[in-house]
C-alpha atoms as a PDB file:
ATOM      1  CA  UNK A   1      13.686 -16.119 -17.253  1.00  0.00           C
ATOM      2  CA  UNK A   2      14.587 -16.851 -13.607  1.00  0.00           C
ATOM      3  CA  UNK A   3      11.201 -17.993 -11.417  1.00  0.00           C
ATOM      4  CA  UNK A   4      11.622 -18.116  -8.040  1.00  0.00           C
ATOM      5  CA  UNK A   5       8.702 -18.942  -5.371  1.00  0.00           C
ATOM      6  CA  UNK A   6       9.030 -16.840  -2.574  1.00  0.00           C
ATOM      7  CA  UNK A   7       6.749 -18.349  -0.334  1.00  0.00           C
ATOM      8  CA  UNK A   8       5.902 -22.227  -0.356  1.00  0.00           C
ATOM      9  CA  UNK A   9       2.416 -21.631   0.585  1.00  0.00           C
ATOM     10  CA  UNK A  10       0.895 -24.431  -0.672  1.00  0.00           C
ATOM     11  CA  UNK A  11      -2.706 -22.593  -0.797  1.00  0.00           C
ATOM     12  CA  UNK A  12      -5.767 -24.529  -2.219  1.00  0.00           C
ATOM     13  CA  UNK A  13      -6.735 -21.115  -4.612  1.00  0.00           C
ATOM     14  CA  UNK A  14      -4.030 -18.256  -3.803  1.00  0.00           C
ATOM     15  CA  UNK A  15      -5.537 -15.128  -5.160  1.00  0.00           C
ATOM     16  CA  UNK A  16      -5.235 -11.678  -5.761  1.00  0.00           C
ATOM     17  CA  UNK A  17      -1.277  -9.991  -4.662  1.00  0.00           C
ATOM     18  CA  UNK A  18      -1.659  -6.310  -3.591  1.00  0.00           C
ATOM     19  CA  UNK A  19       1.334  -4.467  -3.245  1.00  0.00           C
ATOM     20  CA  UNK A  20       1.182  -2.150  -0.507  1.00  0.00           C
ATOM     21  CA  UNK A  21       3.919   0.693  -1.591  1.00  0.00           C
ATOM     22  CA  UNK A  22       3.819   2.216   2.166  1.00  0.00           C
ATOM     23  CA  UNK A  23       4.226  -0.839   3.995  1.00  0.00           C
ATOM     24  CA  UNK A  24       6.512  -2.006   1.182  1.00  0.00           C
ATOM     25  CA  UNK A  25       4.257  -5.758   1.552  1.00  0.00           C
ATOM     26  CA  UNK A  26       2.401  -8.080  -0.859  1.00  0.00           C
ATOM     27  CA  UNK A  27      -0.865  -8.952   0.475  1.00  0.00           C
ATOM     28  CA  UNK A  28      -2.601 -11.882  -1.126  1.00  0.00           C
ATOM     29  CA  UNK A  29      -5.572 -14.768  -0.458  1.00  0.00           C
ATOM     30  CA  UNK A  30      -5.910 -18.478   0.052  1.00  0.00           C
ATOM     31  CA  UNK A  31      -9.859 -17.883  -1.495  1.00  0.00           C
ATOM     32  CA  UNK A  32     -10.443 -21.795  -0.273  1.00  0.00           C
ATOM     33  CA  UNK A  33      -8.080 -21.794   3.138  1.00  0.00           C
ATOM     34  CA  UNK A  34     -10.322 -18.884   3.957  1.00  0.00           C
ATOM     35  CA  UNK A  35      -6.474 -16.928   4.693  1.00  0.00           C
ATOM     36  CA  UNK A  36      -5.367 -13.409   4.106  1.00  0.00           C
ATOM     37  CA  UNK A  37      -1.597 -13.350   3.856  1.00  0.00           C
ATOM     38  CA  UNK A  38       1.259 -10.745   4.247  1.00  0.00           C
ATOM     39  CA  UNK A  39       4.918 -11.141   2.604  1.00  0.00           C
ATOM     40  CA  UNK A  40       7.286  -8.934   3.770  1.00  0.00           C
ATOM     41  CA  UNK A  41       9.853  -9.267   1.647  1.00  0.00           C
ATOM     42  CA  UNK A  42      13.128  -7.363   3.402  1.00  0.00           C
ATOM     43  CA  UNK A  43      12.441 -10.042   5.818  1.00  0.00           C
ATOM     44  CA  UNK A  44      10.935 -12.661   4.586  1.00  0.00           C
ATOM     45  CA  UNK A  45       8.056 -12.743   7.402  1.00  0.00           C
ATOM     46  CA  UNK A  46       4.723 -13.555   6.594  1.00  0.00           C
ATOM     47  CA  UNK A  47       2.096 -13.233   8.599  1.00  0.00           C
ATOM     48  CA  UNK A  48      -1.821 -14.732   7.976  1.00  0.00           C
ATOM     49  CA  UNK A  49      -5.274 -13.768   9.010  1.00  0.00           C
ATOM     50  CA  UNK A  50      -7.931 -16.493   9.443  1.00  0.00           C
ATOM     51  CA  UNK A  51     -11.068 -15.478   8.103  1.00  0.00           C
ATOM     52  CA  UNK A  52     -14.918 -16.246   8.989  1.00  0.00           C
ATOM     53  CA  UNK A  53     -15.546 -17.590   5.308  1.00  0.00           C
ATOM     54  CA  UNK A  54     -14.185 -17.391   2.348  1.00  0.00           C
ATOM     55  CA  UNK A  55     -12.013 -14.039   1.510  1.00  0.00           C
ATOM     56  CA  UNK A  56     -12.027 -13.402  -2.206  1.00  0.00           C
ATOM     57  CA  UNK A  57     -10.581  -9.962  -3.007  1.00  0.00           C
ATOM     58  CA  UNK A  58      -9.598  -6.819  -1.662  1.00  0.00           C
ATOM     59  CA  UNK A  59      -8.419  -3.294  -2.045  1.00  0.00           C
ATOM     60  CA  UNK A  60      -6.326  -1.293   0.895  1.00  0.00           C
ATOM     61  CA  UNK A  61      -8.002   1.817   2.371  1.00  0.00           C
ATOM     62  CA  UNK A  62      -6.543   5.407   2.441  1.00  0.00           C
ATOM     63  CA  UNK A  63      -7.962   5.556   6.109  1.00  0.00           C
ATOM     64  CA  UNK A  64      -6.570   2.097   6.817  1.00  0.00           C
ATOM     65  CA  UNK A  65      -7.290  -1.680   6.477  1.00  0.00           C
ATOM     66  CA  UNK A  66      -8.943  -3.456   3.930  1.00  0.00           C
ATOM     67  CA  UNK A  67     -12.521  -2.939   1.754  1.00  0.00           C
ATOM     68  CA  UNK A  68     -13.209  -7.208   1.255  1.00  0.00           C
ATOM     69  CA  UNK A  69     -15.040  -9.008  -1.074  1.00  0.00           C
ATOM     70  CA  UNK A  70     -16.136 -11.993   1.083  1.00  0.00           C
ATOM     71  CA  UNK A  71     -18.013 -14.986  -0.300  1.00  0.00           C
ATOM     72  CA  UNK A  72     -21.105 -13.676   0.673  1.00  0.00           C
ATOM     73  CA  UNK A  73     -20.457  -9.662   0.222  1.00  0.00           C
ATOM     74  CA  UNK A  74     -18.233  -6.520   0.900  1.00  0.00           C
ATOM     75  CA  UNK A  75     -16.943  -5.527   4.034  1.00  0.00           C
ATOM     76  CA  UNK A  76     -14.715  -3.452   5.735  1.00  0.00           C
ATOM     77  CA  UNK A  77     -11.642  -4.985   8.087  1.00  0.00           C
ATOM     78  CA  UNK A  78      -9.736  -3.998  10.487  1.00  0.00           C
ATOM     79  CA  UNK A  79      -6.095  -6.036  10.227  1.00  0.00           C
ATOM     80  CA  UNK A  80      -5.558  -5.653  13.907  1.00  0.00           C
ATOM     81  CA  UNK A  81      -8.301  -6.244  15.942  1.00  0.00           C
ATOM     82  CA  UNK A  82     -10.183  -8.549  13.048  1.00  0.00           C
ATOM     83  CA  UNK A  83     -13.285  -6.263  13.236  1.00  0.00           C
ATOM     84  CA  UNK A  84     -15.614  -6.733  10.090  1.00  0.00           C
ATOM     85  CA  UNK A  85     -18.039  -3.983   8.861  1.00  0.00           C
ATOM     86  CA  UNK A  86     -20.498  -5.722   6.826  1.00  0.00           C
ATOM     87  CA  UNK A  87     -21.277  -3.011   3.460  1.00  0.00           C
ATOM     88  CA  UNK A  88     -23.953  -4.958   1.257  1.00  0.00           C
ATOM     89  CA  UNK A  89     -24.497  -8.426   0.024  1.00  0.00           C
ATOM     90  CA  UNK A  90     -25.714  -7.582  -3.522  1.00  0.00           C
ATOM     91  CA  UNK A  91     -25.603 -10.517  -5.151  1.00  0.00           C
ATOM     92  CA  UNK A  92     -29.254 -12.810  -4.181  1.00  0.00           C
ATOM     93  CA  UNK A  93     -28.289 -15.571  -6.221  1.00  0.00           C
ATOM     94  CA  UNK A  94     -27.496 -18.473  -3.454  1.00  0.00           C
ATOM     95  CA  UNK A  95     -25.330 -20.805  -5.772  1.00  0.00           C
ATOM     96  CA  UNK A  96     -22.651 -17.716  -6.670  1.00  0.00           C
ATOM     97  CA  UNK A  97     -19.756 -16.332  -4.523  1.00  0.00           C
ATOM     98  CA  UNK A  98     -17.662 -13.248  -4.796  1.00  0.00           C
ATOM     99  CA  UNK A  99     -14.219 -13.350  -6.988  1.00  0.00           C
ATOM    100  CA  UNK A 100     -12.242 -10.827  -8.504  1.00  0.00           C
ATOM    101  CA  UNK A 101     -12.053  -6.981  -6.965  1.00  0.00           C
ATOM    102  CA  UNK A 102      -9.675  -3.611  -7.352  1.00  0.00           C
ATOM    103  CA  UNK A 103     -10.030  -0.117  -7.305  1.00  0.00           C
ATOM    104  CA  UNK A 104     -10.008   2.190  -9.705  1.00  0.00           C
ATOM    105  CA  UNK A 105      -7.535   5.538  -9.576  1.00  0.00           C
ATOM    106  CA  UNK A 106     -11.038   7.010  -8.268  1.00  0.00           C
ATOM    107  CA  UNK A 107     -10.679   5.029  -5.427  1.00  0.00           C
ATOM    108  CA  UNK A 108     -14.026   3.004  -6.395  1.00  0.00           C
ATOM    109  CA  UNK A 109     -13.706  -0.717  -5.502  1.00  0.00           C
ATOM    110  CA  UNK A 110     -14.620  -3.325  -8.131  1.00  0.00           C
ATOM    111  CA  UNK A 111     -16.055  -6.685  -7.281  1.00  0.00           C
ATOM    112  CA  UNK A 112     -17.476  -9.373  -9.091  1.00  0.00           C
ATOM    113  CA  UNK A 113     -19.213 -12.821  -8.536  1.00  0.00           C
ATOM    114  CA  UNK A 114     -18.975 -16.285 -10.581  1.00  0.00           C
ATOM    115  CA  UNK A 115     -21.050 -19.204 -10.505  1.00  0.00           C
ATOM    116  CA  UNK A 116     -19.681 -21.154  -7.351  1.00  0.00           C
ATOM    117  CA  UNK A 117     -20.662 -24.600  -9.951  1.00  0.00           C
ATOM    118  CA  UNK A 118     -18.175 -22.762 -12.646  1.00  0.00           C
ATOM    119  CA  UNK A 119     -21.930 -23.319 -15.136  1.00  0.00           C
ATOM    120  CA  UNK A 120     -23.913 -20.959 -15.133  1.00  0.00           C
ATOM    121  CA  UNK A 121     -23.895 -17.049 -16.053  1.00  0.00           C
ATOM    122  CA  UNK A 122     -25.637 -16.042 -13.253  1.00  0.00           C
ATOM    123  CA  UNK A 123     -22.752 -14.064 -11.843  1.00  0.00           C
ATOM    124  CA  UNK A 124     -22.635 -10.296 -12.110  1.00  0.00           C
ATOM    125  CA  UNK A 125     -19.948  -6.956 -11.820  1.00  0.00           C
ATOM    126  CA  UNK A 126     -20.501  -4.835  -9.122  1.00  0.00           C
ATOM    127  CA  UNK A 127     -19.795  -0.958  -8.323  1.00  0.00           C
ATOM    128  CA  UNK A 128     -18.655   0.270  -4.516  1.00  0.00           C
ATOM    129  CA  UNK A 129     -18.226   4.499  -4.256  1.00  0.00           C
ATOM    130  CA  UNK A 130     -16.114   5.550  -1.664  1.00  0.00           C
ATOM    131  CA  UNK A 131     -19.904   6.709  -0.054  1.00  0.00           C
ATOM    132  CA  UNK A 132     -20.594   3.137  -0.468  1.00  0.00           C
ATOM    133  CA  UNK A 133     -23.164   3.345  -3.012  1.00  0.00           C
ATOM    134  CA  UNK A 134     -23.170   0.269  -4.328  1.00  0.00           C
ATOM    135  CA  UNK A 135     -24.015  -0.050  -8.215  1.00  0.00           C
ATOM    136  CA  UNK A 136     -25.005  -3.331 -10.449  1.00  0.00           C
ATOM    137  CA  UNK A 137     -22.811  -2.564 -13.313  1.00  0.00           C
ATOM    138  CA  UNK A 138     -22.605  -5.626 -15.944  1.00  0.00           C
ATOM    139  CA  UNK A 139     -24.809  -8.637 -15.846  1.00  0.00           C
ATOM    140  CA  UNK A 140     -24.590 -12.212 -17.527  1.00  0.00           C
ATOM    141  CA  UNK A 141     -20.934 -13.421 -16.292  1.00  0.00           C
ATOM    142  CA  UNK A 142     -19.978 -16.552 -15.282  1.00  0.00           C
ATOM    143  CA  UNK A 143     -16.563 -16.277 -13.453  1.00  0.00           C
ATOM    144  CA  UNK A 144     -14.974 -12.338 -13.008  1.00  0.00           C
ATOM    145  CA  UNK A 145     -11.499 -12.079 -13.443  1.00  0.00           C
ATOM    146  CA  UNK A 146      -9.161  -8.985 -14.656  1.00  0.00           C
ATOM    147  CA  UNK A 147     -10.115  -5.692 -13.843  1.00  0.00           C
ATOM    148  CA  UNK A 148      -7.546  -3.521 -15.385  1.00  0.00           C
ATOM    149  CA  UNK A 149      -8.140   0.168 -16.222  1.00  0.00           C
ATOM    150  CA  UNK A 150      -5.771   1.941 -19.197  1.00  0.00           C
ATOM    151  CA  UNK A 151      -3.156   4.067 -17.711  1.00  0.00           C
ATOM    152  CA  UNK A 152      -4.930   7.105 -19.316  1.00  0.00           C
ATOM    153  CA  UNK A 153      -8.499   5.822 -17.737  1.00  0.00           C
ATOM    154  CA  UNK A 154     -10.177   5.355 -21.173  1.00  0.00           C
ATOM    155  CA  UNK A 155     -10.229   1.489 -21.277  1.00  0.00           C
ATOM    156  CA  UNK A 156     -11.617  -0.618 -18.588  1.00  0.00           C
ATOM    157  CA  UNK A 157     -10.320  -4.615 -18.904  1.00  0.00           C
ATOM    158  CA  UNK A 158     -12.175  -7.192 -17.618  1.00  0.00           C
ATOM    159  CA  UNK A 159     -11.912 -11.202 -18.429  1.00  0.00           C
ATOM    160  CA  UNK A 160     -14.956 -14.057 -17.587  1.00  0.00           C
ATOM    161  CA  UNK A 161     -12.851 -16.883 -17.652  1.00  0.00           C
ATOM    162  CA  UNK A 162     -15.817 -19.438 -18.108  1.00  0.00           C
ATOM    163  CA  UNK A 163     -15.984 -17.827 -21.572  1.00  0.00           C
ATOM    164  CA  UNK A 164     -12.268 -17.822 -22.047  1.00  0.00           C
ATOM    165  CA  UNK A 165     -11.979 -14.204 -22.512  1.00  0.00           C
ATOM    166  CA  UNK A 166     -10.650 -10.768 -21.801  1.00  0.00           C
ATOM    167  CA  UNK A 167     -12.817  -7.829 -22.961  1.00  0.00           C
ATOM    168  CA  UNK A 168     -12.370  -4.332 -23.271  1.00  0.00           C
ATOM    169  CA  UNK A 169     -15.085  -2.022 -22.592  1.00  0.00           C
ATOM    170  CA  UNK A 170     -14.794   2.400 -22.986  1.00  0.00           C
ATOM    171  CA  UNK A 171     -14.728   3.881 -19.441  1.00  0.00           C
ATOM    172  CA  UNK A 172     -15.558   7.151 -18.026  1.00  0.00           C
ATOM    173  CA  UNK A 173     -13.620   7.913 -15.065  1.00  0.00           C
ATOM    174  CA  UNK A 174     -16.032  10.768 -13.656  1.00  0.00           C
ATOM    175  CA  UNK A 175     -18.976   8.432 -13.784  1.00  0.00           C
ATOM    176  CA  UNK A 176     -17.384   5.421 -13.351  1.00  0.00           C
ATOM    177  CA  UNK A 177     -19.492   3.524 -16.383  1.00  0.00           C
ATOM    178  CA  UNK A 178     -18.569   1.473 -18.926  1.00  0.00           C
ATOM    179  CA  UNK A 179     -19.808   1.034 -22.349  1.00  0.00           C
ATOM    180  CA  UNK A 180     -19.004  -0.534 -25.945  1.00  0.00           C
ATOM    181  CA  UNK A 181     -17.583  -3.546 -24.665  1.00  0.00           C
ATOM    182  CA  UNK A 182     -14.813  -5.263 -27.310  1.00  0.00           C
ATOM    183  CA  UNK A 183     -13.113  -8.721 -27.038  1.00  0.00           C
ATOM    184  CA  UNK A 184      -9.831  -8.601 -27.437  1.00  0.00           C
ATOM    185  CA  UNK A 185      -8.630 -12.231 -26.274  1.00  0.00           C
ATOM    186  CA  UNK A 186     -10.160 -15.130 -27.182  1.00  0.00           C
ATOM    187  CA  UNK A 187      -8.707 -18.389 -25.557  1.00  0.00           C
ATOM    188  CA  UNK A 188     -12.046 -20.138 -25.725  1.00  0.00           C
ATOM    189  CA  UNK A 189     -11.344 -24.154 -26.714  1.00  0.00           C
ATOM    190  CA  UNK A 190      -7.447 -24.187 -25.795  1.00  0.00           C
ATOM    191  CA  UNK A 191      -8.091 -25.051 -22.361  1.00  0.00           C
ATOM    192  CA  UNK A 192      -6.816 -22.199 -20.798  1.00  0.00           C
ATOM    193  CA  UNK A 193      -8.515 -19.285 -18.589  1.00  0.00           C
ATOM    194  CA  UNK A 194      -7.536 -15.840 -18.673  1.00  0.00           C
ATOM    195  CA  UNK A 195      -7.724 -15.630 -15.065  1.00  0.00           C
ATOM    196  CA  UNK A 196      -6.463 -12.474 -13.024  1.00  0.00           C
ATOM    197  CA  UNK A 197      -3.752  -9.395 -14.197  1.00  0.00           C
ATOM    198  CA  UNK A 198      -2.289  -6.146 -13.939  1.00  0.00           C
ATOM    199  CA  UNK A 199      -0.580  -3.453 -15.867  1.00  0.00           C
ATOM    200  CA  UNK A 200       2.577  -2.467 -16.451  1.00  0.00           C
ATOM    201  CA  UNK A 201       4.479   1.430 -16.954  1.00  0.00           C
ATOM    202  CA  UNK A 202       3.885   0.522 -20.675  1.00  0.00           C
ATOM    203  CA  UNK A 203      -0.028   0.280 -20.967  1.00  0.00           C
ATOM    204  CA  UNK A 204       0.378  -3.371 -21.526  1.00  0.00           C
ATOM    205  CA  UNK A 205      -2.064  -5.989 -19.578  1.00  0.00           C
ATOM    206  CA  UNK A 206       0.095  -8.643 -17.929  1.00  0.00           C
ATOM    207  CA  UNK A 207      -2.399 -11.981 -17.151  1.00  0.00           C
ATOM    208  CA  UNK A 208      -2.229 -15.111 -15.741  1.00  0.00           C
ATOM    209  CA  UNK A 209      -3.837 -17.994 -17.262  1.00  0.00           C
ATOM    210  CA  UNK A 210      -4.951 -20.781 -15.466  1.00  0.00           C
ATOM    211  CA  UNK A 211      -4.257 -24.783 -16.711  1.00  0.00           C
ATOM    212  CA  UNK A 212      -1.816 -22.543 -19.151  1.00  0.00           C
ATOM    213  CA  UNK A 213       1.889 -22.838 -17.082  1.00  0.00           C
ATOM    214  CA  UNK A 214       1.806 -19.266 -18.234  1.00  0.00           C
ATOM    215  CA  UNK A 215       1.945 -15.393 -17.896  1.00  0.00           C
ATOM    216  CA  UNK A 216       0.646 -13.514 -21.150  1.00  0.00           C
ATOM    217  CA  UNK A 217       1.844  -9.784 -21.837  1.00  0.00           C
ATOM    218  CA  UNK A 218      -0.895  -8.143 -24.122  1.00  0.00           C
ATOM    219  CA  UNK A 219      -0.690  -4.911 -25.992  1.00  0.00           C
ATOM    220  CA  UNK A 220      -3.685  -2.387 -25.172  1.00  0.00           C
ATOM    221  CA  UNK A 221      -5.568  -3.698 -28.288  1.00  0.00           C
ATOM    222  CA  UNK A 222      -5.208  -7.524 -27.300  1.00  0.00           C
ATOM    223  CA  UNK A 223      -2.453  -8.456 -29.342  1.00  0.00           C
ATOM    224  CA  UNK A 224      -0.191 -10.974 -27.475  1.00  0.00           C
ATOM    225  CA  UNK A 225       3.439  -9.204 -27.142  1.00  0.00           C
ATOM    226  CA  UNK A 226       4.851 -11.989 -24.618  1.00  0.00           C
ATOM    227  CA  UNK A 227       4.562 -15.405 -23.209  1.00  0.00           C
ATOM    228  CA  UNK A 228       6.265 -16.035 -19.723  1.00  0.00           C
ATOM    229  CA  UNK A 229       6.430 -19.662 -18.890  1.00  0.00           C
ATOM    230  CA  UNK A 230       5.711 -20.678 -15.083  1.00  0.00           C
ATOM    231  CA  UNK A 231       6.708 -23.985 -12.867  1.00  0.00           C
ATOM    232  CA  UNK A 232       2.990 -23.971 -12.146  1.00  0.00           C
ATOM    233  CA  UNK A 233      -0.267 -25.805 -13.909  1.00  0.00           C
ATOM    234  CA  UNK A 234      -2.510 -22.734 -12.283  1.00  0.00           C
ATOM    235  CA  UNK A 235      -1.241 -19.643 -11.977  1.00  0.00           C
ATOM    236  CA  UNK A 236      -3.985 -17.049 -10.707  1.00  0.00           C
ATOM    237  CA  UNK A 237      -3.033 -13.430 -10.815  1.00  0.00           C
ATOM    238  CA  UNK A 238      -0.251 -11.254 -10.777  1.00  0.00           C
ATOM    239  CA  UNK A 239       0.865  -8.010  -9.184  1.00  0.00           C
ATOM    240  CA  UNK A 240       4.293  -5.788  -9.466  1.00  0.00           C
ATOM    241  CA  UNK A 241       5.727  -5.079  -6.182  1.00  0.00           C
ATOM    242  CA  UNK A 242       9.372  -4.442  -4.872  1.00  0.00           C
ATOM    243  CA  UNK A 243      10.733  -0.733  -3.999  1.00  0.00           C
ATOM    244  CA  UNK A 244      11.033   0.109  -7.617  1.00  0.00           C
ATOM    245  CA  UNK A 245       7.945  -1.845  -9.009  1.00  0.00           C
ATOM    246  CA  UNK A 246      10.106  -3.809 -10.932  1.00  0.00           C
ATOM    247  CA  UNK A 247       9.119  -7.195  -9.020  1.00  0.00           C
ATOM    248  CA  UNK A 248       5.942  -9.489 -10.583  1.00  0.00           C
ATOM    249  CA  UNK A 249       4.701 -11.105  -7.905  1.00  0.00           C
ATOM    250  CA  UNK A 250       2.531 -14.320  -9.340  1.00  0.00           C
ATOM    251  CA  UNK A 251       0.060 -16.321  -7.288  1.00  0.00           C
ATOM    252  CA  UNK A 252      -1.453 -19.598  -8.044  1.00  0.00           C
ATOM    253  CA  UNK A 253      -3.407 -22.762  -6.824  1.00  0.00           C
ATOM    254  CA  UNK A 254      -3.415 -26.135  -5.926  1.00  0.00           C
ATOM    255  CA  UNK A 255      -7.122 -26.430  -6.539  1.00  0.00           C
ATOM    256  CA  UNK A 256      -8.098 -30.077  -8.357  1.00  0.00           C
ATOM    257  CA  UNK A 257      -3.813 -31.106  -8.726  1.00  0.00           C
ATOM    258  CA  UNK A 258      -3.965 -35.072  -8.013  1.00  0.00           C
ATOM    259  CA  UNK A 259      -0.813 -36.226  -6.122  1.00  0.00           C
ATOM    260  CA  UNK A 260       0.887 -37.482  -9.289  1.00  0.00           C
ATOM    261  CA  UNK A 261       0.425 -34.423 -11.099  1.00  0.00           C
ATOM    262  CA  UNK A 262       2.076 -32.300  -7.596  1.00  0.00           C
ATOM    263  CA  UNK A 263       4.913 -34.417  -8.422  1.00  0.00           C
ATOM    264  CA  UNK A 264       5.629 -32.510 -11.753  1.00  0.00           C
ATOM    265  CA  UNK A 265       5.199 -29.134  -9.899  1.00  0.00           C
ATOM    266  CA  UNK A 266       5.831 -29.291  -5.891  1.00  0.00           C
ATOM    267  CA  UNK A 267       5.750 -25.606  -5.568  1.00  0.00           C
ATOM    268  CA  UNK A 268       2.253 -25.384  -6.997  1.00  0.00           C
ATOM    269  CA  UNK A 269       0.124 -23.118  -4.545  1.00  0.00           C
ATOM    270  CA  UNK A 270       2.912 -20.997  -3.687  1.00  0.00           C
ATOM    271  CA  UNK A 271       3.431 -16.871  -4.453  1.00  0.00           C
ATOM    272  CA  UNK A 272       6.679 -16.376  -6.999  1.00  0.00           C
ATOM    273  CA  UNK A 273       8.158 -13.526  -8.178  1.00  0.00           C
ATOM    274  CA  UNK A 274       9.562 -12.915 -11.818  1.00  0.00           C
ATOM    275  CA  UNK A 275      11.962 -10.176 -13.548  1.00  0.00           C
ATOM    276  CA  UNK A 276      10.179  -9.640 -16.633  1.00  0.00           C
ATOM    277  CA  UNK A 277      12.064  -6.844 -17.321  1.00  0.00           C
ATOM    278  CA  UNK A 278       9.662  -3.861 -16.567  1.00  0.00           C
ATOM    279  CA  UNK A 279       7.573  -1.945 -13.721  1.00  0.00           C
ATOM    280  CA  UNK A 280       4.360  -1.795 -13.176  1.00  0.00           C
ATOM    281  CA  UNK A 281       2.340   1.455 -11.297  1.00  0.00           C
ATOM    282  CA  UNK A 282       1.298   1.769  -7.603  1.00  0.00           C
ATOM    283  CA  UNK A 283      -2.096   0.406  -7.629  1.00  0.00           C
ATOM    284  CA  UNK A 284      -5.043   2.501  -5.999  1.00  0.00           C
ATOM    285  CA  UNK A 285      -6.897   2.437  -2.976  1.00  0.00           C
ATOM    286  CA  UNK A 286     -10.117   2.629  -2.021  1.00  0.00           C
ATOM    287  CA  UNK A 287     -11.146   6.498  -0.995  1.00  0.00           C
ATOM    288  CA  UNK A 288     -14.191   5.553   1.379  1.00  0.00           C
END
């Protein structure tokens, strides 16, 4: 299967790709280099935003700009004059840090925190409504990763990659709740984290597992359909972009790599894109 890196970015923890279908762009983070970045790719132009601390996640706004998951909490920002609109800092505890965050098709935005000391599960899954509401929704995690809703909204995917694992919990779109949580994946003692994905036009969960070399293609139930191998130690998440959808755009890290081991994969840190052979769906925004 033909891998090719797009961008040699070279970022410490790239995070996150959002494909922006009306700007026809794939946003994604350098979580450590503190960056936001912009791939556009009729052009090849990208452009970066240096942030205040470090920028985790984010979802695009209907009325424009971004809803953030900072270190520290959720904001709203402005891409052109840099303007941030502090929301809530709900998580107290001092040694954990934002990760993982998307919105749901009810334009809800989805963030969750991880033990900054990758020990503890101290972290927890948090709720923003487009009234900005913000709701503690699952306790007891120690790193978020993979928030993927079913493409009929019944299922609600989520992964805590310091246990190695991608869960599926029963969601109600008109509350927003989950309930009956499942595991589905278990990689726990192989080494490798389930770390950030998306879906495809099939139902199927396409994730990206860190210290794996890997993409994994699971069927709604868990069962692994696909392995896609990657130039990469650390690949981190994974997004379909392109006009038709048909594009995966992978990120990935740098993160601990010694020099020796860069040697084996110089284009570690960079964003790649892949033909795996299907197209994902437009992915939502947040309403507020």
């Amino acid at each position: 299967m033909n891998v090719i890196c797009v961008v040699d970015a070279r970022n410490r923890l790239g995070e996150v790709p959002v494909w922006d279908v009306a700007e026809q762009a794939l946003y994604w983070v350098d979580i450590e280099g503190r960056l936001l970045q912009r791939l556009v790719p009729s052009t090849g132009k990208v452009d970066r935003w240096e942030m205040p601390e470090r920028i985790a996640s984010f979802a695009l706004r209907e009325k424009g700009g971004l809803i953030v998951a900072f270190a520290s909490g959720i904001a709203f920002y402005d891409l052109d004059s840099g303007a941030i609109e502090w929301i809530a800092r709900p998580d107290p505890v001092p040694t954990n840090r934002f990760n993982e965050g998307k919105c749901d098709r009810q334009g809800r935005f989805w963030a969750g925190t991880m033990d900054d000391r990758l020990k503890e599960h101290s972290a927890a899954l948090f709720r923003i409504d487009p009234d900005l509401t913000v709701t503690r929704v699952l306790d007891g995690i120690g790193i978020s990763n993979t928030m993927v809703w079913s493409l009929d909204d019944r299922y609600f995917y989520f992964a805590d990659t310091l246990d190695g694992a991608i869960d599926r919990f029963e969601y109600d779109p008109a509350s927003g709740t989950i309930a009956n949580r499942r595991r589905i994946v278990d990689l726990k003692g192989t080494g490798i984290g389930p770390d950030g994905s998306t879906i495809d036009s099939e139902g199927f969960i396409w994730n990206a597992q860190w210290d794996g070399w890997r993409l994994a293609r699971y069927a709604p139930d868990g069962r692994l359909d696909r392995i896609v191998e990657l130039p990469v130690q650390k690949p981190t998440s994974c997004m379909f972009g392109g006009p038709d959808l048909r594009t995966l755009y992978v990120t990935s890290a740098i993160w601990d790599l010694t020099p020796e081991q860069l040697l084996d994969q110089p284009q570690a840190g960079g964003l790649f894109a892949v033909d795996v052979g299907i197209g994902g769906v437009p992915e939502a925004r947040f309403a507020g």
